[in-house]
N, C-alpha and C. Protein backbone atom coordinates (compact mmCIF):
# COMPACT_ATOMS: atom_id res chain seq x y z
N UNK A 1 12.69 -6.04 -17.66
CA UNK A 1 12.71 -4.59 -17.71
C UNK A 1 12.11 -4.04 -16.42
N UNK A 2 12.39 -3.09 -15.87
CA UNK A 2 12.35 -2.67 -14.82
C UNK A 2 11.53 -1.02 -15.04
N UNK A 3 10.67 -0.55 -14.65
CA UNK A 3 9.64 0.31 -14.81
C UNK A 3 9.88 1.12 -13.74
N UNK A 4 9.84 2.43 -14.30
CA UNK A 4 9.68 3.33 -13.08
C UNK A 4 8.08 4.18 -13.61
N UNK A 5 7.70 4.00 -12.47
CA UNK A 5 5.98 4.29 -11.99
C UNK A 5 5.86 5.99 -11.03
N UNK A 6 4.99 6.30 -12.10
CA UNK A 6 5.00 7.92 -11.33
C UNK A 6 4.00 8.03 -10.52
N UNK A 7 3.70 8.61 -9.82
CA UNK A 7 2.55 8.79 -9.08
C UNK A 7 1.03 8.94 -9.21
N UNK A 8 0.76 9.01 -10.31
CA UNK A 8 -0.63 9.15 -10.99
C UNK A 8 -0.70 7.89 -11.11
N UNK A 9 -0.16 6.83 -11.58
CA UNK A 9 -0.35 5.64 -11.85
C UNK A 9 -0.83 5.26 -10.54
N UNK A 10 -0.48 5.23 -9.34
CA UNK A 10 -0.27 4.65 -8.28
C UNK A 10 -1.88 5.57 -7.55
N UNK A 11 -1.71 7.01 -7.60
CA UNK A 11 -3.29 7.13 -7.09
C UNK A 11 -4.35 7.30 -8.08
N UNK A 12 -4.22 6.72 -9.19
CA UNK A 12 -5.13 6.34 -9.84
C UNK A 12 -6.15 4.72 -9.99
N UNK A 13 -5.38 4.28 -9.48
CA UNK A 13 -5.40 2.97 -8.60
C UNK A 13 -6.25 2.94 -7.06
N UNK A 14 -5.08 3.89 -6.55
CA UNK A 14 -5.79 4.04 -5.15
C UNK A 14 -7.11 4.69 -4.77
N UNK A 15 -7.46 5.59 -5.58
CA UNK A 15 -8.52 6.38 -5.18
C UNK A 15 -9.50 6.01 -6.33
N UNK A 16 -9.40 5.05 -7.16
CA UNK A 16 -10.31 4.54 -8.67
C UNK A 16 -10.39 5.66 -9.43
N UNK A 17 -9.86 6.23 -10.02
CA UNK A 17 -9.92 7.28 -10.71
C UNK A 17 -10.55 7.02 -11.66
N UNK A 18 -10.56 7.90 -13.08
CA UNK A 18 -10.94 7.59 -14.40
C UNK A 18 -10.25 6.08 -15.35
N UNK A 19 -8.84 5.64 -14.79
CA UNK A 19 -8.02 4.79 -15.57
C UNK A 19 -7.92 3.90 -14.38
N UNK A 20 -8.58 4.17 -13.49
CA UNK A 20 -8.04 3.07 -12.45
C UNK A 20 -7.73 1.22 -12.74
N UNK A 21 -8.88 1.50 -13.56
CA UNK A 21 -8.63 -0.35 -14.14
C UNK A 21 -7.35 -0.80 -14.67
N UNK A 22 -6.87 0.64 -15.92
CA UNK A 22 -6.00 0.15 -16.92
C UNK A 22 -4.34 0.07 -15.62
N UNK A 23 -4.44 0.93 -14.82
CA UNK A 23 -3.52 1.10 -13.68
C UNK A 23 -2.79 0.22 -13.00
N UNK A 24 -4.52 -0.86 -12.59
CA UNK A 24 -4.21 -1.78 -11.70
C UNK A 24 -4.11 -2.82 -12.34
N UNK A 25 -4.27 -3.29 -13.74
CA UNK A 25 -3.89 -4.65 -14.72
C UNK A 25 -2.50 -4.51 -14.16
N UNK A 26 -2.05 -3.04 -15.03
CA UNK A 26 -0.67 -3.11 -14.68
C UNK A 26 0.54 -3.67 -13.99
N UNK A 27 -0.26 -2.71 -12.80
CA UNK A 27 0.66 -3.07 -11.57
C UNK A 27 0.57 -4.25 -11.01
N UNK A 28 -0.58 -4.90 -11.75
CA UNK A 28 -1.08 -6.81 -11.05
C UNK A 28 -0.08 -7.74 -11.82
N UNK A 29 0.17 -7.51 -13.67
CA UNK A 29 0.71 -8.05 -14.29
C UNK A 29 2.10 -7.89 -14.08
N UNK A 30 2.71 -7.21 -13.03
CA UNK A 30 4.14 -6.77 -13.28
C UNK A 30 4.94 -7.01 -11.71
N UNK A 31 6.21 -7.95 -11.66
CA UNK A 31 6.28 -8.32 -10.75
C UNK A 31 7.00 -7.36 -9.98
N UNK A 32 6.70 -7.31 -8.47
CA UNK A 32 7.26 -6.24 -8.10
C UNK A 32 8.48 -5.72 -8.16
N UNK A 33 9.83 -6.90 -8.29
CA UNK A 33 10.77 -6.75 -8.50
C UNK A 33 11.22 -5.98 -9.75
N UNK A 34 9.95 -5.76 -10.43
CA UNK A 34 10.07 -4.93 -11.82
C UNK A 34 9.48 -3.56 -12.05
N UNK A 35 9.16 -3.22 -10.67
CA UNK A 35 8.52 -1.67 -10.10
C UNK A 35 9.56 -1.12 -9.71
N UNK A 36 9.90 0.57 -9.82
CA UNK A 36 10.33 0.94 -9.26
C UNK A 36 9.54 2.42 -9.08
N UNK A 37 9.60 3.04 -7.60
CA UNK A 37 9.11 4.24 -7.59
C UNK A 37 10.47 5.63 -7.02
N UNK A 38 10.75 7.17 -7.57
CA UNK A 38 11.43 8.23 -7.52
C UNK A 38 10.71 8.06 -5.77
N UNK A 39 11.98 9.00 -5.07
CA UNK A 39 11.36 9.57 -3.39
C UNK A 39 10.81 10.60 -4.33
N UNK A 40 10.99 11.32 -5.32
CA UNK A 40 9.83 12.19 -5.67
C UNK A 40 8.49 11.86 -5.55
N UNK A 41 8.77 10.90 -6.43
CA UNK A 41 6.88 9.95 -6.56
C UNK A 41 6.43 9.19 -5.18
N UNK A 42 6.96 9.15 -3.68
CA UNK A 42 6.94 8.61 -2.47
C UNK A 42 6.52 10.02 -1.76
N UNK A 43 6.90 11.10 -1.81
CA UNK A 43 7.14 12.34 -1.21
C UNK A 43 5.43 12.77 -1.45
N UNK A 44 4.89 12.78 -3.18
CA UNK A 44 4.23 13.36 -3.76
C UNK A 44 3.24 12.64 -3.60
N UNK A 45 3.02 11.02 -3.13
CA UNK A 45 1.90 10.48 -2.65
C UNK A 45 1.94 11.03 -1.08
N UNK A 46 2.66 11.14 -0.44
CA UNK A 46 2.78 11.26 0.82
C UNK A 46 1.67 12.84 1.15
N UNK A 47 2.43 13.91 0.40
CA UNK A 47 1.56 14.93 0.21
C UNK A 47 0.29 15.05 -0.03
N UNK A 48 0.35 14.20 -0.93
CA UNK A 48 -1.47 14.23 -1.66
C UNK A 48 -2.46 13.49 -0.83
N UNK A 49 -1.74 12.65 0.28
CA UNK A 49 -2.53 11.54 0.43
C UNK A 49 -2.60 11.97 2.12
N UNK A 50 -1.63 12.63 3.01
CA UNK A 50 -0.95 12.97 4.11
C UNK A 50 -3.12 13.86 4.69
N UNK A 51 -3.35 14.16 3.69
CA UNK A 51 -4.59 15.32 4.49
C UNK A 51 -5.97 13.91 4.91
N UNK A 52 -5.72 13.01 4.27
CA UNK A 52 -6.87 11.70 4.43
C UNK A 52 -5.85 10.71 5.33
N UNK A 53 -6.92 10.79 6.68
CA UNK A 53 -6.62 9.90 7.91
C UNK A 53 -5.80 8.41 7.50
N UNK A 54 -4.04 8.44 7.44
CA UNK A 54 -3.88 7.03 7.13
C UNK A 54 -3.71 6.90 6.07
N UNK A 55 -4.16 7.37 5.29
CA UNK A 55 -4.53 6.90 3.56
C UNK A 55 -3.19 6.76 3.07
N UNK A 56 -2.69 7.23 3.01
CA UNK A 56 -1.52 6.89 2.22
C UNK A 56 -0.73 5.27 2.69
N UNK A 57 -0.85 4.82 4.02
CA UNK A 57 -0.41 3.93 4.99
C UNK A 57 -1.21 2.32 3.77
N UNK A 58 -2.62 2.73 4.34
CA UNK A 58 -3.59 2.05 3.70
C UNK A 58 -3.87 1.86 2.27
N UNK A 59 -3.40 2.66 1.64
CA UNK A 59 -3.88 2.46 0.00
C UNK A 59 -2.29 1.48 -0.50
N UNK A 60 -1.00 1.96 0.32
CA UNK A 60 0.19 1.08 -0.28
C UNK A 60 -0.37 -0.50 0.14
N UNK A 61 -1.15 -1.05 1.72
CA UNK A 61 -1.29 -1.80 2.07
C UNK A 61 -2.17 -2.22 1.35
N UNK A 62 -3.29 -1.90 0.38
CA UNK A 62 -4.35 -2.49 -0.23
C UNK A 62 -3.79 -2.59 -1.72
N UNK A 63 -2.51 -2.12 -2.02
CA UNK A 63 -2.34 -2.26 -3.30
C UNK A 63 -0.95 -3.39 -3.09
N UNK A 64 -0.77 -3.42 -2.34
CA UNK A 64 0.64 -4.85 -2.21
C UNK A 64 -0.25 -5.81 -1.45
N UNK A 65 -1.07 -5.94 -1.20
CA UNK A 65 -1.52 -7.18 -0.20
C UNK A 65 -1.22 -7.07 1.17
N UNK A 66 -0.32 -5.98 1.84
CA UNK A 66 0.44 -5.84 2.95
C UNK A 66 -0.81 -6.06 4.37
N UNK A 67 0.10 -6.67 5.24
CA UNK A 67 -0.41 -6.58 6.41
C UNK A 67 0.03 -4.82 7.24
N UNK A 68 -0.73 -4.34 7.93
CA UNK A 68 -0.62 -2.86 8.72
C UNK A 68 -0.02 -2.94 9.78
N UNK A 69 1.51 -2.80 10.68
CA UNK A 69 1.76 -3.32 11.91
C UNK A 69 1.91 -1.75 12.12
N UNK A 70 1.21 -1.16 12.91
CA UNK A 70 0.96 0.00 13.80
C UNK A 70 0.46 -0.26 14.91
N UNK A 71 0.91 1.54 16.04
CA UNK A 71 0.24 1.69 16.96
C UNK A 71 -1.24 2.52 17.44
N UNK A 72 -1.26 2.81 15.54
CA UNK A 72 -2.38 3.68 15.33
C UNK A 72 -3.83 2.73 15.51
N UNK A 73 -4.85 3.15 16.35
CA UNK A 73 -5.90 2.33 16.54
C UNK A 73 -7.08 2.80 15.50
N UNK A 74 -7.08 3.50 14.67
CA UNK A 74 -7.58 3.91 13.40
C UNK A 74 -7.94 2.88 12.51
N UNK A 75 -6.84 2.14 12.09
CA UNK A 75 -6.70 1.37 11.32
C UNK A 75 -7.47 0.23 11.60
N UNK A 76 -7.55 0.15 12.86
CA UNK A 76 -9.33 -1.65 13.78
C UNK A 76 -10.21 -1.09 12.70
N UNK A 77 -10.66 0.28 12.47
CA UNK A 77 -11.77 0.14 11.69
C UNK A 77 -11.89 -0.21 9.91
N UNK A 78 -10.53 -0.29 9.72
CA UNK A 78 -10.31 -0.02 8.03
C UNK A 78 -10.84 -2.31 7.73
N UNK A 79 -11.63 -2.43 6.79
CA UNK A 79 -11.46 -3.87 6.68
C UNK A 79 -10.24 -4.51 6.80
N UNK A 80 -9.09 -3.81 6.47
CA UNK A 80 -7.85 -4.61 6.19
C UNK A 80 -7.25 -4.96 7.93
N UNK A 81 -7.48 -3.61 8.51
CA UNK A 81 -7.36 -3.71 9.84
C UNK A 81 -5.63 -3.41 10.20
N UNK A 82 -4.86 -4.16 11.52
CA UNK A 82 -3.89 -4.09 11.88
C UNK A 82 -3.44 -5.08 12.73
N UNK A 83 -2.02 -4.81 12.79
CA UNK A 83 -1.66 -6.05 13.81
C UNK A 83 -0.53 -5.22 14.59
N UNK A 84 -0.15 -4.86 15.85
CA UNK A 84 0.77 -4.18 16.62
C UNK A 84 1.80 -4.93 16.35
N UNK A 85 2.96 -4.34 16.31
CA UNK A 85 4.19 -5.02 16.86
C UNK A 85 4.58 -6.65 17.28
N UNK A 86 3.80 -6.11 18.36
CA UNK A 86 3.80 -7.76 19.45
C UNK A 86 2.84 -8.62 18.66
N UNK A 87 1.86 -8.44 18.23
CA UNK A 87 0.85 -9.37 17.74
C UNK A 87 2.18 -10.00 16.07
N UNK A 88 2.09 -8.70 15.18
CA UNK A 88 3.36 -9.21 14.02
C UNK A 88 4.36 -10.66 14.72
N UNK A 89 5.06 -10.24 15.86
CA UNK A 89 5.86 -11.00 16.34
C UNK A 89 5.05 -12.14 16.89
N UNK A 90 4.11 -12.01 17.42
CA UNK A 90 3.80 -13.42 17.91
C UNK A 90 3.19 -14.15 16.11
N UNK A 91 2.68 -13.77 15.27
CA UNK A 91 2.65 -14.33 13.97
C UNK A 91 4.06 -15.15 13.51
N UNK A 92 5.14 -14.33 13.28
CA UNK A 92 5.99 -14.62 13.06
C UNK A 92 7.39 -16.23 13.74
N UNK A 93 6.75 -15.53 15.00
CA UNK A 93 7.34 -17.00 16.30
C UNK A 93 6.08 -17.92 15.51
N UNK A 94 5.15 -18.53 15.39
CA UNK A 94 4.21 -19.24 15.14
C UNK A 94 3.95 -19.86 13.38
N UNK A 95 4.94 -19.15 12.78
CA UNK A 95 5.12 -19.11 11.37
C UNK A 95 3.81 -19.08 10.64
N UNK A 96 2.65 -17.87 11.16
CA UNK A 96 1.67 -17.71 10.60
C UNK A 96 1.46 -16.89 9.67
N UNK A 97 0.42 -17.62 8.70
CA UNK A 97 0.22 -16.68 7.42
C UNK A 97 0.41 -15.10 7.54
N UNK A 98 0.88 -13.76 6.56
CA UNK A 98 0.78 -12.45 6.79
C UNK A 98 -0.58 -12.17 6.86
N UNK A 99 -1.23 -12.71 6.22
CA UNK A 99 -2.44 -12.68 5.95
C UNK A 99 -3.38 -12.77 6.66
């Protein structure tokens, strides 16, 4: 079954809200191929999230595991951090972990 996920779910998670726990079982127990999100619900994080430096960039990257490949130098300070372009690519020639 395939789930479509509204946006409260998703920054309730991101920002720990009141349900944040029950949020993130969720979205941990459920494989991604079984997520789906509306460009409404993409648009409406984008908005909500667009006024906090990045945040929106960063909270998808802390909630998928994602690596950050930007040219934004913002992101050196976030723990998760970043990798440019060229650095991604030299990972990739080297078949190194995303991680």
């Amino acid at each position: 079954m395939t789930y479509l996920v509204d946006a409260n779910v998703l920054l309730e998670t991101a920002l720990r809200r009141q349900q944040w726990e029950s949020a993130q079982k969720f979205l941990a127990a459920a494989a991604a191929r079984d997520l789906a999100i509306s460009t409404f619900t993409l648009h409406s994080l984008g908005f909500f999230l667009i006024r906090r430096t990045d945040a929106f960039v960063y909270a998808i990257a802390e909630m998928y595991d994602l690596r950050i490949v930007s040219f934004d130098s913002d992101f050196d300070r976030a723990p998760r951090g970043r990798l440019t372009p060229a650095q991604a690519l030299d990972q990739m020639a080297h078949g190194e972990s995303s991680v």
